[in-house]
PDB file of N, CA and C in Angstrom:
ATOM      1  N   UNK A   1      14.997  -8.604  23.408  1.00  0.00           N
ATOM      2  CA  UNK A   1      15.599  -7.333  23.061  1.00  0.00           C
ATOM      3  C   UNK A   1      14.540  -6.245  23.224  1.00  0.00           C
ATOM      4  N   UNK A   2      15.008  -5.027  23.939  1.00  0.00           N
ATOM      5  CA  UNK A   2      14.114  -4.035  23.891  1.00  0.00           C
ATOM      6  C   UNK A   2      14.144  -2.863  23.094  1.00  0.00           C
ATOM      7  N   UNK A   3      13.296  -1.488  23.083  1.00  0.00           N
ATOM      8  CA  UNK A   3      13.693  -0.750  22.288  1.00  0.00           C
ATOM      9  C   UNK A   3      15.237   0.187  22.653  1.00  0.00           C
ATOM     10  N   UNK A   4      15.160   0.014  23.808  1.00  0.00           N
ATOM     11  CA  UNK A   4      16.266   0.643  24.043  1.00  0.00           C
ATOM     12  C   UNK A   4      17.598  -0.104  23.701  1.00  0.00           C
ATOM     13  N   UNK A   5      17.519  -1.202  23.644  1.00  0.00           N
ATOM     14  CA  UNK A   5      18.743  -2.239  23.236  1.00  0.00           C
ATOM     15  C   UNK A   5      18.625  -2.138  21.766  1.00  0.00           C
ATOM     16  N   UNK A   6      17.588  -1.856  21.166  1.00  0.00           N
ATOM     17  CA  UNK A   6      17.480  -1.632  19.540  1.00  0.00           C
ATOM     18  C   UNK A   6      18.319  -0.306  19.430  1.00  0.00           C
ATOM     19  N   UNK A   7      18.083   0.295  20.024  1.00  0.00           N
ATOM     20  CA  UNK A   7      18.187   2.195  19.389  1.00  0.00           C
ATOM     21  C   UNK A   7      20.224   1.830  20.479  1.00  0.00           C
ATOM     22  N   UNK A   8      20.574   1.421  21.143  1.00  0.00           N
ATOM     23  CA  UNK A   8      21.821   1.076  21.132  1.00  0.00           C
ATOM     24  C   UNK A   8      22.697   0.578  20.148  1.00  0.00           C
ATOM     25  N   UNK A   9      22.234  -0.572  19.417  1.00  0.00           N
ATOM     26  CA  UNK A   9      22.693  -1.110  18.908  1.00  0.00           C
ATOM     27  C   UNK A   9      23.131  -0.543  17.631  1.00  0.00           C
ATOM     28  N   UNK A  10      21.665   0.050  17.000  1.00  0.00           N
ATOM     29  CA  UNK A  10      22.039   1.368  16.046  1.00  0.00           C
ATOM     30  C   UNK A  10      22.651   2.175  16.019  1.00  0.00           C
ATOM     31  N   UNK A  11      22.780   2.807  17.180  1.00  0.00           N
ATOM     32  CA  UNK A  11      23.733   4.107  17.659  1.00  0.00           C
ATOM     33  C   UNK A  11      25.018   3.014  17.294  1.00  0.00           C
ATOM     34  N   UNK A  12      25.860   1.941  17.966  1.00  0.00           N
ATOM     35  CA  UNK A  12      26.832   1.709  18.125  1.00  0.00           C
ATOM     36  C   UNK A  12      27.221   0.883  16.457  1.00  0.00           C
ATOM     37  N   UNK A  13      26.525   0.758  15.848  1.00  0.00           N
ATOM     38  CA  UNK A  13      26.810   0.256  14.392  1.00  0.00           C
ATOM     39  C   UNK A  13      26.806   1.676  13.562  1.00  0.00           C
ATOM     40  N   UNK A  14      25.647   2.428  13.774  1.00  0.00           N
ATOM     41  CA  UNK A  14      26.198   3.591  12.581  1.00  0.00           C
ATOM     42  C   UNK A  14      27.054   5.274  13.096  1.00  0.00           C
ATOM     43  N   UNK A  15      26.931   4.658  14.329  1.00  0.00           N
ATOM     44  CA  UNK A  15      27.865   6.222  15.135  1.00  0.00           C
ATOM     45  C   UNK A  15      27.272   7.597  15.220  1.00  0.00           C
ATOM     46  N   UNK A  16      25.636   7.068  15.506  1.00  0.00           N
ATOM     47  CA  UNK A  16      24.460   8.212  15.330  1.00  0.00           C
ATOM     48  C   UNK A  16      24.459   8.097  16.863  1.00  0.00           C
ATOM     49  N   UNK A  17      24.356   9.562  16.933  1.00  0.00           N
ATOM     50  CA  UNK A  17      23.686   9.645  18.379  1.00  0.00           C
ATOM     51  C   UNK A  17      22.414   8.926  18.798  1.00  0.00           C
ATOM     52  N   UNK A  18      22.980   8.270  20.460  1.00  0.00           N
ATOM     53  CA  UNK A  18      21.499   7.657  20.769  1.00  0.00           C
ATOM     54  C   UNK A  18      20.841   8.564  20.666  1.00  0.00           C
ATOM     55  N   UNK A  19      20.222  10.070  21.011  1.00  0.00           N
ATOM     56  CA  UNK A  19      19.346  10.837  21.027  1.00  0.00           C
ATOM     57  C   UNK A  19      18.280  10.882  19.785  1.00  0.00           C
ATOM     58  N   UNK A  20      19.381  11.022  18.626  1.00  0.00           N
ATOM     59  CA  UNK A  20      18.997  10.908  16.668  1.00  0.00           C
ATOM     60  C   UNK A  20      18.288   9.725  17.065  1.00  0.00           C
ATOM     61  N   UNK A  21      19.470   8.280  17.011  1.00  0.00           N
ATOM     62  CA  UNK A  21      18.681   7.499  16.820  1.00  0.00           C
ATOM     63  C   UNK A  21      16.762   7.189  17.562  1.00  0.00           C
ATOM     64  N   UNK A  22      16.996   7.459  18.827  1.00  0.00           N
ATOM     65  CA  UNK A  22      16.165   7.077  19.508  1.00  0.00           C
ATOM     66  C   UNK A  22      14.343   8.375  19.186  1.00  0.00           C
ATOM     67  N   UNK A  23      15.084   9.185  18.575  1.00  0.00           N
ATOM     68  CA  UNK A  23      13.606  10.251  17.805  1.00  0.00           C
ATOM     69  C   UNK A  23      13.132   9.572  15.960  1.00  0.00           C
ATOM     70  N   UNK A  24      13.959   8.959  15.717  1.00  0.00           N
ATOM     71  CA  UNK A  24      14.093   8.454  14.771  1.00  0.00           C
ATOM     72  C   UNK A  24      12.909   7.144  14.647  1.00  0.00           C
ATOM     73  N   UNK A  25      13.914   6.290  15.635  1.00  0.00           N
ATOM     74  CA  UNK A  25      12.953   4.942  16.209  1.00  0.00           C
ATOM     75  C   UNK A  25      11.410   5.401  16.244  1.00  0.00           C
ATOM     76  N   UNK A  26      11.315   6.356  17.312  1.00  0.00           N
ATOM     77  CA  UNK A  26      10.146   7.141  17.641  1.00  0.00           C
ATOM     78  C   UNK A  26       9.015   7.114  16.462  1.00  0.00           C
ATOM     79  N   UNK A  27       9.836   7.854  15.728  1.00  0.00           N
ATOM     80  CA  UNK A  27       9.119   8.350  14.446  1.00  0.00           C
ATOM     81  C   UNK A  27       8.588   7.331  13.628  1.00  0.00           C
ATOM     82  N   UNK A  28       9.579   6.380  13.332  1.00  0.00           N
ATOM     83  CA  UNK A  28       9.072   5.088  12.616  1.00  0.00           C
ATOM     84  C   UNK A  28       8.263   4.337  13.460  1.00  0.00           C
ATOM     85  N   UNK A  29       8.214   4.352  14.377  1.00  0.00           N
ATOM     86  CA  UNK A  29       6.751   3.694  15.309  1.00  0.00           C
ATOM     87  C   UNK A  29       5.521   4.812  15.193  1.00  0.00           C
ATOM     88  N   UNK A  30       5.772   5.959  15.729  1.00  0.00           N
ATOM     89  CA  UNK A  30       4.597   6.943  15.485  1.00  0.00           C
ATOM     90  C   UNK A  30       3.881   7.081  13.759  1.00  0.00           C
ATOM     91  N   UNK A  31       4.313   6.614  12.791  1.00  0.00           N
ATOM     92  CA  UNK A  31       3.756   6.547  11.747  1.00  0.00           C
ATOM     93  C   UNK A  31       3.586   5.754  11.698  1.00  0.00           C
ATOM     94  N   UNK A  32       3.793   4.272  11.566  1.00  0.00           N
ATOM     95  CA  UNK A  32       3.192   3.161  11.611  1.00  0.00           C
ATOM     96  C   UNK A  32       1.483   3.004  12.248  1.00  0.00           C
ATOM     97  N   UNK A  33       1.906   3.490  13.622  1.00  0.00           N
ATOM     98  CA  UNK A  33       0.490   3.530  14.394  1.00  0.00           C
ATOM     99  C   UNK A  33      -0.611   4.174  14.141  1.00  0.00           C
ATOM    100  N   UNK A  34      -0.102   5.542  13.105  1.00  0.00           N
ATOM    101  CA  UNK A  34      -0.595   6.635  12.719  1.00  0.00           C
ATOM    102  C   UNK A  34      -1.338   6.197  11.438  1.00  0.00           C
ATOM    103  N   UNK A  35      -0.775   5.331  10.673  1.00  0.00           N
ATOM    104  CA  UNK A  35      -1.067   4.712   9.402  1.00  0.00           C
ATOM    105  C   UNK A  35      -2.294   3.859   9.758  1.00  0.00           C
ATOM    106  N   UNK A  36      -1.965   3.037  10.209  1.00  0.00           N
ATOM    107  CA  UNK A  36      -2.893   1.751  10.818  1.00  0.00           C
ATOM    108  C   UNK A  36      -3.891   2.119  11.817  1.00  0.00           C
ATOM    109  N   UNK A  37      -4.272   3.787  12.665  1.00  0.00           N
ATOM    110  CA  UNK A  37      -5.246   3.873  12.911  1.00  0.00           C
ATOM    111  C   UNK A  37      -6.125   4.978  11.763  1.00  0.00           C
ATOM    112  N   UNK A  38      -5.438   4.945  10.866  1.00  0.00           N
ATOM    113  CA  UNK A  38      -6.448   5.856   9.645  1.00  0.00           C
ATOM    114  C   UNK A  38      -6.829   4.562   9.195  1.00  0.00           C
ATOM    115  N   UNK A  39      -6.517   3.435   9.365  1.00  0.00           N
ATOM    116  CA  UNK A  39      -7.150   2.249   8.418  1.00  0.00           C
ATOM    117  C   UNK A  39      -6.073   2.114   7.145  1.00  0.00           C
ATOM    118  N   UNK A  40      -5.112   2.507   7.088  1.00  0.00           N
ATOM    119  CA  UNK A  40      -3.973   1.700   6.117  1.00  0.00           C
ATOM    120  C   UNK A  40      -3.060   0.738   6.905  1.00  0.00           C
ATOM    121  N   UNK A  41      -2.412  -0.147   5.726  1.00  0.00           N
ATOM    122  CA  UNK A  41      -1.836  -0.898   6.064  1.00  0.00           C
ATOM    123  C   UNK A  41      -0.001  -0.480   5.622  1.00  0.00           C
ATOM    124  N   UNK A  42       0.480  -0.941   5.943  1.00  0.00           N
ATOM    125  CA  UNK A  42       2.193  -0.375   6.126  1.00  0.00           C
ATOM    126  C   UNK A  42       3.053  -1.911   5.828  1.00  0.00           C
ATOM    127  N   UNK A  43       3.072  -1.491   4.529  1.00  0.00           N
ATOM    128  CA  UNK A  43       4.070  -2.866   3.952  1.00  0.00           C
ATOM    129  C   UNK A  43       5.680  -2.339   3.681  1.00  0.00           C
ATOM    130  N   UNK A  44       6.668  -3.163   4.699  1.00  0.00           N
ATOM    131  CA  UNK A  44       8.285  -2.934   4.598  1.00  0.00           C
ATOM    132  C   UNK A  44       8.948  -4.269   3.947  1.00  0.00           C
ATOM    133  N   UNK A  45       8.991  -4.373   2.801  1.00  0.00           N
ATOM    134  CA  UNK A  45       9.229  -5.169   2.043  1.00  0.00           C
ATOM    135  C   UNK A  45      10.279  -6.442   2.767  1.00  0.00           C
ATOM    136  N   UNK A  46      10.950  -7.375   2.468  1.00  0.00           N
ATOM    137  CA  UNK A  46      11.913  -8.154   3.265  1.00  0.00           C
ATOM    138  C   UNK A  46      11.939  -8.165   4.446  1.00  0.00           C
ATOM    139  N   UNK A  47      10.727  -7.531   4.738  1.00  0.00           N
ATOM    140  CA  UNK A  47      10.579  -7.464   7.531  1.00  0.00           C
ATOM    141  C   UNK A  47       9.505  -8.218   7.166  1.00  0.00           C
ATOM    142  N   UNK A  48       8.212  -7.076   6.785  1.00  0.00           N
ATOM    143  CA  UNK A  48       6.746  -7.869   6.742  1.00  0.00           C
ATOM    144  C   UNK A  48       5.658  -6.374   6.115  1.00  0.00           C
ATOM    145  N   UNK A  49       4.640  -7.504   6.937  1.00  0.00           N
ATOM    146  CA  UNK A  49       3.060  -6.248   6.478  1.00  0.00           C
ATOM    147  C   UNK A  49       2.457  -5.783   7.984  1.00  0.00           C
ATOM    148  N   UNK A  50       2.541  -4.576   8.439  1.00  0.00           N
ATOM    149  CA  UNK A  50       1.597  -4.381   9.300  1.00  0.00           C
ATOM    150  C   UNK A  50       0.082  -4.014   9.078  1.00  0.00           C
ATOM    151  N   UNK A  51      -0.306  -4.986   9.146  1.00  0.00           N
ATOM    152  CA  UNK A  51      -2.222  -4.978   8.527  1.00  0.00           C
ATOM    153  C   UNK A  51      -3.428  -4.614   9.660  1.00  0.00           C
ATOM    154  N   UNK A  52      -4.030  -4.082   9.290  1.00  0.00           N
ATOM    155  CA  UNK A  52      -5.999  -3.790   9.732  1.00  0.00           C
ATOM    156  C   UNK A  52      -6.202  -4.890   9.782  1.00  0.00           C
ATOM    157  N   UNK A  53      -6.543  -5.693  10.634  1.00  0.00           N
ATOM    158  CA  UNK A  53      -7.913  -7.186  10.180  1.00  0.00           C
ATOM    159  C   UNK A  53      -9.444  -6.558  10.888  1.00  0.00           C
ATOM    160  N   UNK A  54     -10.255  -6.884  10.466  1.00  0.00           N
ATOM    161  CA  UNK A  54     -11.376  -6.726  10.706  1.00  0.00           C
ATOM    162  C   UNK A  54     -11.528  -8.148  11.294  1.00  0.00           C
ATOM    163  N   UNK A  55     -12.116  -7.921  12.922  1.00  0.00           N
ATOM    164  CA  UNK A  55     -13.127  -9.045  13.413  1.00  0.00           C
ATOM    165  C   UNK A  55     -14.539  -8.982  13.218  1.00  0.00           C
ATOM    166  N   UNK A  56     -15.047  -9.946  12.827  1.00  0.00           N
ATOM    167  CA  UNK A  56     -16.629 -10.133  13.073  1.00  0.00           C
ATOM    168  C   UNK A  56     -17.205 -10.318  14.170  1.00  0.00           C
ATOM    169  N   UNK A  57     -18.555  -9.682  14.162  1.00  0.00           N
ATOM    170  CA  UNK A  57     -19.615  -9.732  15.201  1.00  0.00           C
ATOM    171  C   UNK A  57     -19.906 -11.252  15.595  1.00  0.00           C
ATOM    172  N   UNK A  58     -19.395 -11.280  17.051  1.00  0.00           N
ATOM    173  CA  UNK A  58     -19.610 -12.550  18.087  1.00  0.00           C
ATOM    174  C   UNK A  58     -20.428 -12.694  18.752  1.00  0.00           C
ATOM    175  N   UNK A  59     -21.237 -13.782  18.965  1.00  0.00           N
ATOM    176  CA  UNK A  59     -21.878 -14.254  20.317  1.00  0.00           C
ATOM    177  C   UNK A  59     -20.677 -14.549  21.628  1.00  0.00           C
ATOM    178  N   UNK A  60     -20.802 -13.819  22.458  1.00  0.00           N
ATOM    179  CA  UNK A  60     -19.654 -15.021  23.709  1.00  0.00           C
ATOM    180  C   UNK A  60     -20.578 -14.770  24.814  1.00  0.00           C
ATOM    181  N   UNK A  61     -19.944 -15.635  25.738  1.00  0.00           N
ATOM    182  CA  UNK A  61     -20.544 -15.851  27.072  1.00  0.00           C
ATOM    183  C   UNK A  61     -19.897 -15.268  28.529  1.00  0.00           C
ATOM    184  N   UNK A  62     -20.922 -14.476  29.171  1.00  0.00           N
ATOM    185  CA  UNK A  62     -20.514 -14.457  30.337  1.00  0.00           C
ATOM    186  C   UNK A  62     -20.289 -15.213  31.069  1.00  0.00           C
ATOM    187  N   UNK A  63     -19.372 -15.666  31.623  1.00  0.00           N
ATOM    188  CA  UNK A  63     -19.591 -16.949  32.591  1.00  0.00           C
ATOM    189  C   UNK A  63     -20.359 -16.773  33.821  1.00  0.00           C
ATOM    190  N   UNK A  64     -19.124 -16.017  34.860  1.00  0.00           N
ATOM    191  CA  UNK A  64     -19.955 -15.359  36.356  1.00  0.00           C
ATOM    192  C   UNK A  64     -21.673 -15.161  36.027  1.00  0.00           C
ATOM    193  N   UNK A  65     -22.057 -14.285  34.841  1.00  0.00           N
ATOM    194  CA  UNK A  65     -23.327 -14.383  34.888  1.00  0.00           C
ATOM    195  C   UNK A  65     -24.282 -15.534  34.359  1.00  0.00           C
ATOM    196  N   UNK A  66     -23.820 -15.988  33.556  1.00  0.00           N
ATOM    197  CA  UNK A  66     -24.063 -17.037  32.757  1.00  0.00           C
ATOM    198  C   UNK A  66     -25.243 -16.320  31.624  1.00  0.00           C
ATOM    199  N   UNK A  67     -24.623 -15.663  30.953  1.00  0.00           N
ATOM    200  CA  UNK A  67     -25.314 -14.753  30.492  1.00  0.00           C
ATOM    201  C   UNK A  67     -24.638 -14.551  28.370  1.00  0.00           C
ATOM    202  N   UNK A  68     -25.312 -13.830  27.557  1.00  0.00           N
ATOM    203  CA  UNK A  68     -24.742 -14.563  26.155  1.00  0.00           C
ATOM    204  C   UNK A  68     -24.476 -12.676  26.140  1.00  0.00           C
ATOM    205  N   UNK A  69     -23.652 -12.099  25.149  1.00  0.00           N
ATOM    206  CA  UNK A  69     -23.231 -10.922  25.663  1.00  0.00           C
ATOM    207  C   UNK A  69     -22.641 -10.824  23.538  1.00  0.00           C
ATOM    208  N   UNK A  70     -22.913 -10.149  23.201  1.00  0.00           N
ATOM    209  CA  UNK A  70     -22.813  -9.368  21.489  1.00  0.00           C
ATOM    210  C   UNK A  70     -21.204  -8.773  21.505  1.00  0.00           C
ATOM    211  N   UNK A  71     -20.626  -9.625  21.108  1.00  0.00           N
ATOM    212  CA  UNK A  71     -19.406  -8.452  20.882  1.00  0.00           C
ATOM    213  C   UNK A  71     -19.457  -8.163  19.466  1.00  0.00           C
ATOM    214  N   UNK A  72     -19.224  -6.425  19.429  1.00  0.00           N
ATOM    215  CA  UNK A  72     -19.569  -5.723  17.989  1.00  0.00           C
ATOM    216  C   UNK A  72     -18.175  -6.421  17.149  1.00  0.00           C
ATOM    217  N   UNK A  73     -18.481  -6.003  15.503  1.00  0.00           N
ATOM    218  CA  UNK A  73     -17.093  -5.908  14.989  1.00  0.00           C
ATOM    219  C   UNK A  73     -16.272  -4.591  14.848  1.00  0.00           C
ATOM    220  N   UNK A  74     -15.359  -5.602  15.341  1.00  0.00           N
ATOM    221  CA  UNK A  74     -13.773  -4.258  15.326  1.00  0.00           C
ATOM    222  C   UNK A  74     -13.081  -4.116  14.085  1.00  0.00           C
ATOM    223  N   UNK A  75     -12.037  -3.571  14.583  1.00  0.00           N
ATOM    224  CA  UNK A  75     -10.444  -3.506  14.159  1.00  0.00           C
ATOM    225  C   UNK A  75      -9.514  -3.836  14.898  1.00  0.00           C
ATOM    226  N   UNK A  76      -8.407  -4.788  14.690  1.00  0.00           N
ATOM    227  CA  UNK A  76      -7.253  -4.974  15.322  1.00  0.00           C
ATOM    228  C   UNK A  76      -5.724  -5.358  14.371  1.00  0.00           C
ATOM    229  N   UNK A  77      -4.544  -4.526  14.902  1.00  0.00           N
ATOM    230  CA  UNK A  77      -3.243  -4.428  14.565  1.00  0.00           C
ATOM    231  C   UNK A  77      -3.156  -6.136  14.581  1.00  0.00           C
ATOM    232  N   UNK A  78      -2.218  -6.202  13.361  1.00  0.00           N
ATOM    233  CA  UNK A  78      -1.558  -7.585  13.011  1.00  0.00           C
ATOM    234  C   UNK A  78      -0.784  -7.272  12.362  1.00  0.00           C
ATOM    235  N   UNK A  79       0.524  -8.358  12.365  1.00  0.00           N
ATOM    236  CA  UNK A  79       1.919  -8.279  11.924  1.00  0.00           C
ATOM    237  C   UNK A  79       1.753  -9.536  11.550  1.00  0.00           C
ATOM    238  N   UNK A  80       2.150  -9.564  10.224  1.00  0.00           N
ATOM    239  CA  UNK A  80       2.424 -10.512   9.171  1.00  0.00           C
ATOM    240  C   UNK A  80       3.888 -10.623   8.204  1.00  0.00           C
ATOM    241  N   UNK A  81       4.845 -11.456   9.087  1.00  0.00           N
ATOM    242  CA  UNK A  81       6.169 -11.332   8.472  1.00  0.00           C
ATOM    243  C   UNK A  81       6.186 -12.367   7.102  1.00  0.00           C
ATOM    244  N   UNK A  82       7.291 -11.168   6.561  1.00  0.00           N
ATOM    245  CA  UNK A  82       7.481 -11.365   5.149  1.00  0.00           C
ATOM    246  C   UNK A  82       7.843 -12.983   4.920  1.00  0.00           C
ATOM    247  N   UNK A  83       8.356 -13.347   3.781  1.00  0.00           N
ATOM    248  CA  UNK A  83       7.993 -15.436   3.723  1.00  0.00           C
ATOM    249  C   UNK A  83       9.758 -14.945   3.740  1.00  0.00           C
ATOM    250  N   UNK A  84      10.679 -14.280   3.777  1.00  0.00           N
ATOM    251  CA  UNK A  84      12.333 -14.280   3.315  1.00  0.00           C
ATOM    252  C   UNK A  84      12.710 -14.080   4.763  1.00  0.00           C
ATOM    253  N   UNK A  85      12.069 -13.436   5.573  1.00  0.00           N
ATOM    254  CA  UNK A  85      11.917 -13.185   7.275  1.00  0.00           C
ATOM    255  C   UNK A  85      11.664 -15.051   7.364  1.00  0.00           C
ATOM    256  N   UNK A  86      10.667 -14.902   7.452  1.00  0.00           N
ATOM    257  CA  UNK A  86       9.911 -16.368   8.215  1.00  0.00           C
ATOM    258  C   UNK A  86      11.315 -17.167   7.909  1.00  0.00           C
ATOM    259  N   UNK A  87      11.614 -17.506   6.587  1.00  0.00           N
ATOM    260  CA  UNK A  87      12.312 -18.618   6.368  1.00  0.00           C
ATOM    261  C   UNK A  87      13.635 -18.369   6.935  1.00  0.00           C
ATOM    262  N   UNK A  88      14.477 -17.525   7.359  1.00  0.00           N
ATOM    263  CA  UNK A  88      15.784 -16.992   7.837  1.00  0.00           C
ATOM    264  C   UNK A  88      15.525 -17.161   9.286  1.00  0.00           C
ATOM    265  N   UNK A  89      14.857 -17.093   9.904  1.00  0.00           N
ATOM    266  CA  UNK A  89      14.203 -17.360  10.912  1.00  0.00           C
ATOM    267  C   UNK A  89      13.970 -18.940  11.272  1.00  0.00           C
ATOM    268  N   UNK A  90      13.463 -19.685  10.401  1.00  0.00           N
ATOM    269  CA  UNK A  90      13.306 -21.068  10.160  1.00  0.00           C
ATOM    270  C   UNK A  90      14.392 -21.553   9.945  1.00  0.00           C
ATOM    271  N   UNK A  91      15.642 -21.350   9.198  1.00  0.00           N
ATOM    272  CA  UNK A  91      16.407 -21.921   9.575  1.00  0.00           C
ATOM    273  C   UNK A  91      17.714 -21.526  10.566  1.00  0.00           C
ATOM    274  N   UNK A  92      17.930 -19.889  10.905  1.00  0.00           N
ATOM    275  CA  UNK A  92      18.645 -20.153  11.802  1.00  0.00           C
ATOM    276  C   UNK A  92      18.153 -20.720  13.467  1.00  0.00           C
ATOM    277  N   UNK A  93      16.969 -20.799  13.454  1.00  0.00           N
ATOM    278  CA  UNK A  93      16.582 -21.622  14.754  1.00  0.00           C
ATOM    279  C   UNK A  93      16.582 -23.228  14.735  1.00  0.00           C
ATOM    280  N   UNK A  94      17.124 -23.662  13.525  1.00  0.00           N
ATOM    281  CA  UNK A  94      17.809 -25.240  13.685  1.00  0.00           C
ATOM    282  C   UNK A  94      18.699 -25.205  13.974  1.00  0.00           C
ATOM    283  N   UNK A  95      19.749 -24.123  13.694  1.00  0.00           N
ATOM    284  CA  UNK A  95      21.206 -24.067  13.650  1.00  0.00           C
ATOM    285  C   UNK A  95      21.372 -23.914  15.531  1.00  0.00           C
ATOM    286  N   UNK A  96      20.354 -23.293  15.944  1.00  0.00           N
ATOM    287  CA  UNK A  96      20.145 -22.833  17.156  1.00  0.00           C
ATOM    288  C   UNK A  96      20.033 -24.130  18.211  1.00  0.00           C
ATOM    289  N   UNK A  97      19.076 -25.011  17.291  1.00  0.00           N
ATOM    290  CA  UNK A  97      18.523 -26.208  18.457  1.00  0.00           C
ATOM    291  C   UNK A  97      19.670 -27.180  18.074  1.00  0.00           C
ATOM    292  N   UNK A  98      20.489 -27.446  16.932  1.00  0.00           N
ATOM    293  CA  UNK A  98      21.358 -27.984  17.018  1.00  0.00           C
ATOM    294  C   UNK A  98      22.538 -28.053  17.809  1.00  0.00           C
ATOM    295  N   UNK A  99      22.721 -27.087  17.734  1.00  0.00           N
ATOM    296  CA  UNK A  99      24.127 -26.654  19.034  1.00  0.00           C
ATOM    297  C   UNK A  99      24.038 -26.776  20.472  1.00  0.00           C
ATOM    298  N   UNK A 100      22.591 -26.440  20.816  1.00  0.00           N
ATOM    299  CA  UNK A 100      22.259 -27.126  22.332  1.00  0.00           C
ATOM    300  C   UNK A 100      22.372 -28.512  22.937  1.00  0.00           C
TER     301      UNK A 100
END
């Protein structure tokens, strides 16, 4: 499913213009991203957590050079779905492999 099949689907369940809907969508992505590059995290209760993780400072290897190369520590976006998600999920994908 894409966003545009999202912001359809909305439009055709609540009878909002795709246009509304689709600045809307917008918006709830542009704050999210907006949140999480100030360094907060964005918890939607019953979906999930969109979290900061901090990586630590690595040794890795060049290969081609064969060479040992410092990667600093970052920041990187992670999505951590809620355990009422996961499990609704968990079981309608039996219901799923069953029927095949």
């Amino acid at each position: 499913m894409t966003k545009a099949d999202i912001i359809s689907e909305i439009s055709n369940k609540t009878g909002i213009e795709k246009v509304d809907v689709q600045e809307t969508v917008e918006a709830f992505f542009k704050v999210i991203k907006n949140s999480m590059i100030g360094g907060e995290n964005v918890y939607v209760r019953g979906f999930g957590s969109f979290v900061v993780k901090k990586r630590a400072q690595k040794t890795a290897r060049n290969i081609s050079k064969n060479t040992a190369i410092i990667i600093p520590e970052h920041f990187v976006p992670s999505f951590k779905p809620a355990k009422v998600f996961v499990d609704k999920v968990k079981n309608n994908s039996k219901k799923i492999q069953s029927e095949a």
